[in-house]
N, C-alpha and C. Protein backbone atom coordinates (compact mmCIF):
# COMPACT_ATOMS: atom_id res chain seq x y z
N UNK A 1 39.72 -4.82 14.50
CA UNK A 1 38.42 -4.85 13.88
C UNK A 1 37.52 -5.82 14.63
N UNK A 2 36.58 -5.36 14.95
CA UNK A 2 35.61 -6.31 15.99
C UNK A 2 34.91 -7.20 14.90
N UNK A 3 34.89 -8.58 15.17
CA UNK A 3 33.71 -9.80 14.53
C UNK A 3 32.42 -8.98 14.36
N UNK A 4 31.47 -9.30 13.21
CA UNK A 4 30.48 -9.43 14.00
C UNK A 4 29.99 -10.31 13.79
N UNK A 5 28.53 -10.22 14.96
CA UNK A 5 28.11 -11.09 15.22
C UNK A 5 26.43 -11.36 14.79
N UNK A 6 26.26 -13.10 14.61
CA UNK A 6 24.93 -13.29 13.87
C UNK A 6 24.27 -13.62 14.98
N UNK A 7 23.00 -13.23 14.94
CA UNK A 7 21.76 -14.04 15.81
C UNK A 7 21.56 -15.16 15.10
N UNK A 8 21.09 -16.43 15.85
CA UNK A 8 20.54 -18.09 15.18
C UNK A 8 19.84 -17.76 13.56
N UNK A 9 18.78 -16.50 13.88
CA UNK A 9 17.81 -16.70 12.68
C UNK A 9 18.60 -15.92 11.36
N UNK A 10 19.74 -15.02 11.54
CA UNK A 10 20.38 -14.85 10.74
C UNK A 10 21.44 -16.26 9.74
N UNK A 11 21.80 -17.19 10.59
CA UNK A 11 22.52 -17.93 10.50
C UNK A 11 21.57 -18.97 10.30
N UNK A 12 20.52 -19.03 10.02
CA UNK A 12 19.53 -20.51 9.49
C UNK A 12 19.93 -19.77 8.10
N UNK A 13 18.85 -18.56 8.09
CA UNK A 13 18.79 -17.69 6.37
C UNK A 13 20.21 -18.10 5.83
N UNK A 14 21.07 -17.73 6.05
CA UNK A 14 22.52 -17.99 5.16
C UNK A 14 22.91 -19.54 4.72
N UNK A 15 22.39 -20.53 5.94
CA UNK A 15 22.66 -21.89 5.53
C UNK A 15 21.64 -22.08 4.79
N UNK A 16 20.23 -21.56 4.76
CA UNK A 16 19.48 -22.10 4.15
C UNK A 16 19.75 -22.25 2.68
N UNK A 17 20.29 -20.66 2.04
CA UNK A 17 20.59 -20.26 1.40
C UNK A 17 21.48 -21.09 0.11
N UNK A 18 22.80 -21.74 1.04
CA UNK A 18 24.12 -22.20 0.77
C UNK A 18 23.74 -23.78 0.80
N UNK A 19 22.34 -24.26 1.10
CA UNK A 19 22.09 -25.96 0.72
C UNK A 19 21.40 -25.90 -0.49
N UNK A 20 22.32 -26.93 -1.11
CA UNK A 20 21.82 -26.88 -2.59
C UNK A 20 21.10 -28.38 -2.24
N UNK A 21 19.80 -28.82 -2.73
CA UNK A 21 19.02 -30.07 -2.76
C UNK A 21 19.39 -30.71 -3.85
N UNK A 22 19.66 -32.19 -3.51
CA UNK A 22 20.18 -33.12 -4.60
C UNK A 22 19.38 -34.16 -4.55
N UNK A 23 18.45 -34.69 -5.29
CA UNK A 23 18.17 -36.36 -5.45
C UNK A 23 18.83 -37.41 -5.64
N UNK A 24 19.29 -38.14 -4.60
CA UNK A 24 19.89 -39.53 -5.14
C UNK A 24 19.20 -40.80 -4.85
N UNK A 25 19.22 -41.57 -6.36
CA UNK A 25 18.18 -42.71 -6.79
C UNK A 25 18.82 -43.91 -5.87
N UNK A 26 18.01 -44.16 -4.90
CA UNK A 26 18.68 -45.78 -4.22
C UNK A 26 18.44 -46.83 -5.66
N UNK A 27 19.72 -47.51 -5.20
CA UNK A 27 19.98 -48.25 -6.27
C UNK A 27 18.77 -49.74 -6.25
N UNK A 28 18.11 -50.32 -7.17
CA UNK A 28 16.96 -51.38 -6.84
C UNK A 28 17.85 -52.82 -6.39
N UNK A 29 17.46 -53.24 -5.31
CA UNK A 29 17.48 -54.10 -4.65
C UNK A 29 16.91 -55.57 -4.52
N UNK A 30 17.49 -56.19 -4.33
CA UNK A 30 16.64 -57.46 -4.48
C UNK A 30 17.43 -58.37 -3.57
N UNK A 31 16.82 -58.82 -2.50
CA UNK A 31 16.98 -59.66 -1.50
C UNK A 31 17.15 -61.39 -2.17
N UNK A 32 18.00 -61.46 -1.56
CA UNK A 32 18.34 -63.00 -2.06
C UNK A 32 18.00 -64.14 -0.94
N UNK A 33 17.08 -64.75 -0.94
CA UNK A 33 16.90 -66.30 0.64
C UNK A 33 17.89 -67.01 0.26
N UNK A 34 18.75 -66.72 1.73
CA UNK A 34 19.38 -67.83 1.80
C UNK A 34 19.11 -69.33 1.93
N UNK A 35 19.76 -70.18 1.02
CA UNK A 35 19.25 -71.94 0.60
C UNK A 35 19.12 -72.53 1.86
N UNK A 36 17.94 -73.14 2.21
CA UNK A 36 17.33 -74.17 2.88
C UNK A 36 17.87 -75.50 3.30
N UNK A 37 17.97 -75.74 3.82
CA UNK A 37 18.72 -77.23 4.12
C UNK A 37 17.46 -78.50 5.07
N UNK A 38 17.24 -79.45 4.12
CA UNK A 38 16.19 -80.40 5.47
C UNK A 38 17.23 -81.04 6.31
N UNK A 39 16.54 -81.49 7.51
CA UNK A 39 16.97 -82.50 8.91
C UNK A 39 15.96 -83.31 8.63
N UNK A 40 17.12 -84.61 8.58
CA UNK A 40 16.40 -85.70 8.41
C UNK A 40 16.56 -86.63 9.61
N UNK A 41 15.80 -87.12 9.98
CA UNK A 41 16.02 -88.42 10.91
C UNK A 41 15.63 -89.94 10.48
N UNK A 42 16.74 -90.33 11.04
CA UNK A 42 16.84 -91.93 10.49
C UNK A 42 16.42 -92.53 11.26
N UNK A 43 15.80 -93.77 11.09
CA UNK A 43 15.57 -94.46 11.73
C UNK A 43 16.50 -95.78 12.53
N UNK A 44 16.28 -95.94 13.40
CA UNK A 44 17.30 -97.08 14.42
C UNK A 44 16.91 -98.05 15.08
N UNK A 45 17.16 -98.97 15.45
CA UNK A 45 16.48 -99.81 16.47
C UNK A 45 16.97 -99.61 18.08
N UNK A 46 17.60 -98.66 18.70
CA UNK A 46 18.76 -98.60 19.78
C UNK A 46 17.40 -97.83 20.65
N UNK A 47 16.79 -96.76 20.09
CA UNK A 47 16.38 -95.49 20.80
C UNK A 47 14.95 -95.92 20.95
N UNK A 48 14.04 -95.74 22.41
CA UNK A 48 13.10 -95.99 22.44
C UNK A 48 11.74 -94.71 21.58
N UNK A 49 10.79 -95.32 21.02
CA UNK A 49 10.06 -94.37 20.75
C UNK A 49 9.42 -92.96 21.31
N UNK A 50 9.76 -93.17 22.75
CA UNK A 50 9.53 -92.05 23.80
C UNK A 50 10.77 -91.22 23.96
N UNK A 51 12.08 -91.82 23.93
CA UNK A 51 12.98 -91.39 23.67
C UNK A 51 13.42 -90.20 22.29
N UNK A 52 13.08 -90.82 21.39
CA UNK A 52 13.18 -90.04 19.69
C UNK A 52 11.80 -88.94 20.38
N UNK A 53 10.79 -88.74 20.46
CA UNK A 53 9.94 -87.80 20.76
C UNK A 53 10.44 -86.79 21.90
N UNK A 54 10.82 -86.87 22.79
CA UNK A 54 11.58 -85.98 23.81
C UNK A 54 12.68 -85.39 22.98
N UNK A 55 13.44 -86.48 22.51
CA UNK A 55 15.03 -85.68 22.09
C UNK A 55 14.23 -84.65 20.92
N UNK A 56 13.26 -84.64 19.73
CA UNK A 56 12.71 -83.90 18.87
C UNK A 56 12.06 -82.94 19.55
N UNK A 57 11.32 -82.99 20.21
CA UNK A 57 11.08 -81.87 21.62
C UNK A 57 11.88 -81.07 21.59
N UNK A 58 13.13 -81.60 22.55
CA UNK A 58 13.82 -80.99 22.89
C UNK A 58 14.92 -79.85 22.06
N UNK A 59 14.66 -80.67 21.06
CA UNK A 59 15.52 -79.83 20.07
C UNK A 59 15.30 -78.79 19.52
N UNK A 60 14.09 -79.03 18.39
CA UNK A 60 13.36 -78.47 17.59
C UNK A 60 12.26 -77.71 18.80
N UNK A 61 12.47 -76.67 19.40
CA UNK A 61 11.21 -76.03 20.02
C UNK A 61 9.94 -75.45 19.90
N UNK A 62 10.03 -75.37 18.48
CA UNK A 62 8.99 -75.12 17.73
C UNK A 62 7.61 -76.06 17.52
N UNK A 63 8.20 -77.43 17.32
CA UNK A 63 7.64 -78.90 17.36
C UNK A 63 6.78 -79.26 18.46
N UNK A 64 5.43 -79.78 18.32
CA UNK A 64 4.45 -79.71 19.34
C UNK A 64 4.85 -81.42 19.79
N UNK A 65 4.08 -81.80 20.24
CA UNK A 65 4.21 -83.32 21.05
C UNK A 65 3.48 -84.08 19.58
N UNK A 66 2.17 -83.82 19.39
CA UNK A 66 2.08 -85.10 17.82
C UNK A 66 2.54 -84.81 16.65
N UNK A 67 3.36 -83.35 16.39
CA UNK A 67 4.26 -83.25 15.31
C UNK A 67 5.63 -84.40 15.38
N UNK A 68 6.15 -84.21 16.46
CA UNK A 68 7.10 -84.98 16.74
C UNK A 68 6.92 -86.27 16.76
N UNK A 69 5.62 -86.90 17.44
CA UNK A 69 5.18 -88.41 17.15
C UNK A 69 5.23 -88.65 15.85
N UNK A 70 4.48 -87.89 14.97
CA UNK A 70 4.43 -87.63 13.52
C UNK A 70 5.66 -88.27 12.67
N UNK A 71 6.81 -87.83 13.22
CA UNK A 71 7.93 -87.63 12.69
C UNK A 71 8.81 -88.87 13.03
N UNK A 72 8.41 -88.96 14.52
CA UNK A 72 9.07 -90.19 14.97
C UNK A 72 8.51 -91.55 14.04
N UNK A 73 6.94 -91.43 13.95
CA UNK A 73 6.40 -92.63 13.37
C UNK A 73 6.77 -92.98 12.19
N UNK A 74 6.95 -91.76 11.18
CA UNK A 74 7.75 -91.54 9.55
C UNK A 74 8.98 -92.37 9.55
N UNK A 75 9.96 -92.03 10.74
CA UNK A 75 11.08 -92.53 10.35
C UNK A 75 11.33 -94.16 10.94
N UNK A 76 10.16 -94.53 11.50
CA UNK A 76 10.17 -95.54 12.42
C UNK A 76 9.22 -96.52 10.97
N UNK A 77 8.91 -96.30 10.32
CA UNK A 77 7.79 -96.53 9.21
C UNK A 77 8.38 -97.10 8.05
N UNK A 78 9.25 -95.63 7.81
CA UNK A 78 9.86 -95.59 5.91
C UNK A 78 11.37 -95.50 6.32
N UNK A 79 11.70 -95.44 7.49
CA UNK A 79 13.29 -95.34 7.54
C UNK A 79 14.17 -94.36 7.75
N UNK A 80 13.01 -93.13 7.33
CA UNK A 80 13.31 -92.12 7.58
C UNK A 80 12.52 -90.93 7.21
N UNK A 81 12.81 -89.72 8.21
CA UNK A 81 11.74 -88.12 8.30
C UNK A 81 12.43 -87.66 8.28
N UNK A 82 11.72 -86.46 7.71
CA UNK A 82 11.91 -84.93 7.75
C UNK A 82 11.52 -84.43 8.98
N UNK A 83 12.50 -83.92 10.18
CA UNK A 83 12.13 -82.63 11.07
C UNK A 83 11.87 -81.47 10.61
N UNK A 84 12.53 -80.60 10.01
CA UNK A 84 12.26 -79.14 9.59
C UNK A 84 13.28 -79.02 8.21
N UNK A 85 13.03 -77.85 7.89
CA UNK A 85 13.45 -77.33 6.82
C UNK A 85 13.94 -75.95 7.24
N UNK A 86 15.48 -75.32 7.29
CA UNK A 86 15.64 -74.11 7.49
C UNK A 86 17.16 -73.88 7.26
N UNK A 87 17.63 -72.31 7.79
CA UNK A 87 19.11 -72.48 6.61
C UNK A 87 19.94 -72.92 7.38
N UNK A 88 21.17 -73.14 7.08
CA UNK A 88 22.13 -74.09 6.97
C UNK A 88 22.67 -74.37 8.70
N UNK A 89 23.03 -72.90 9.20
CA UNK A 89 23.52 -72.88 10.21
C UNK A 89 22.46 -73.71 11.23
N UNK A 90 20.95 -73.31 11.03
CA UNK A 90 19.84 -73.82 11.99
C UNK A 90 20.21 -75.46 11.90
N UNK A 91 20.09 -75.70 10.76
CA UNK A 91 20.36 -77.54 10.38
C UNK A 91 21.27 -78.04 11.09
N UNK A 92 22.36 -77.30 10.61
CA UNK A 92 23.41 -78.40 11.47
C UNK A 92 23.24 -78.21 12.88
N UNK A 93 22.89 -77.16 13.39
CA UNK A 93 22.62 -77.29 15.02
C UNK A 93 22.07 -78.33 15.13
N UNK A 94 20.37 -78.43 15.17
CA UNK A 94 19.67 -79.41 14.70
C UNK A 94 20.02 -80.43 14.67
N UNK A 95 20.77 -81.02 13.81
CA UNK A 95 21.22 -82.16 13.56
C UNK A 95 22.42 -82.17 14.54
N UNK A 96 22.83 -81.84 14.99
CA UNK A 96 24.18 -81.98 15.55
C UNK A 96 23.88 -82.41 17.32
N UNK A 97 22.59 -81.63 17.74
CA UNK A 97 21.88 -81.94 18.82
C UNK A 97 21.20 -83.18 18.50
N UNK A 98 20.57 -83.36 17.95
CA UNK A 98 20.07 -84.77 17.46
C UNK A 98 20.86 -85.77 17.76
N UNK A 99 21.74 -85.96 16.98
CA UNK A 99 22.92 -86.63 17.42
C UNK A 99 23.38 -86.71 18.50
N UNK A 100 23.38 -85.90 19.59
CA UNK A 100 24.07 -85.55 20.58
C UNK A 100 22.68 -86.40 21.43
N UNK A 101 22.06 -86.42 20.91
CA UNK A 101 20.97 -87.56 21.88
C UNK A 101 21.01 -89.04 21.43
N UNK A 102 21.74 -89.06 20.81
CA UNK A 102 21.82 -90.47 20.22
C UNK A 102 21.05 -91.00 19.27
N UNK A 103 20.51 -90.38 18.42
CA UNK A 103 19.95 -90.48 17.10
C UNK A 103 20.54 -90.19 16.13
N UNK A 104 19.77 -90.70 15.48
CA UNK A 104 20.72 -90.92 13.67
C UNK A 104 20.40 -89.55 12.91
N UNK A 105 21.02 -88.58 12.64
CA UNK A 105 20.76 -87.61 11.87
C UNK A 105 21.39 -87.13 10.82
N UNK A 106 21.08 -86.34 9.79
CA UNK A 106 21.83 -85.93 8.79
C UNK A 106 20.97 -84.91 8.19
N UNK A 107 21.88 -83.76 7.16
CA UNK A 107 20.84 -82.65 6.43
C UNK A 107 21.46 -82.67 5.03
N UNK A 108 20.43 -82.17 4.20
CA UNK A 108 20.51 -82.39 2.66
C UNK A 108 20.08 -80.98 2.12
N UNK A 109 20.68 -80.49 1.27
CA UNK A 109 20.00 -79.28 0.46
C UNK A 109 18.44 -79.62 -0.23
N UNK A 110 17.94 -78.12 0.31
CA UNK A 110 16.47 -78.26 -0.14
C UNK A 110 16.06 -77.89 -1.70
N UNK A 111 15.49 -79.24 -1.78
CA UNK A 111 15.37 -78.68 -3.92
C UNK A 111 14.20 -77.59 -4.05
């Protein structure tokens, strides 16, 4: 017994036919921010003030030259600044480079 055989436009019509359309409701969503963490810098007497401004530079790339004076002067002032605010993993880099220049650093959860 020979097959036979369909042309394409026969074989759309039959699938068309054989798809049944279903709606399915995406379920509602809601994005959660992950928690914030600040970098703080302490203040020291070891590190020159040109020094703390380069290493904040260098770190934080985002940070312009009188943000960083800014920051340097805060912690040189009250004892201690805030560099940035961001999540957890960014912080401890952050801080961990900080450190790695010889400054006093540490991060705290953001209220």
């Amino acid at each position: 017994m020979a097959k036979q055989r369909l042309c394409c436009s026969e074989v759309t019509r039959k699938e068309q036919r054989a798809v049944s359309v279903e709606t399915i409701e995406k379920p509602s969503t809601t994005r959660k921010l992950a928690p914030r963490y600040r970098v703080l810098l302490h203040n020291d007497d070891y590190n020159s003030m040109e020094h703390v401004v380069q290493s904040l530079i260098a770190t934080v790339p985002s940070l312009t030259q009188p943000q960083a004076v800014s920051i340097m002067m805060e912690a040189h002032t009250n004892g201690l600044a805030l560099v940035i605010t961001c999540a957890l993993e960014h912080a401890e880099f952050y801080c961990e480079t900080l450190i790695s220049h010889g400054l006093s650093s540490t991060i705290e959860p953001d209220e």
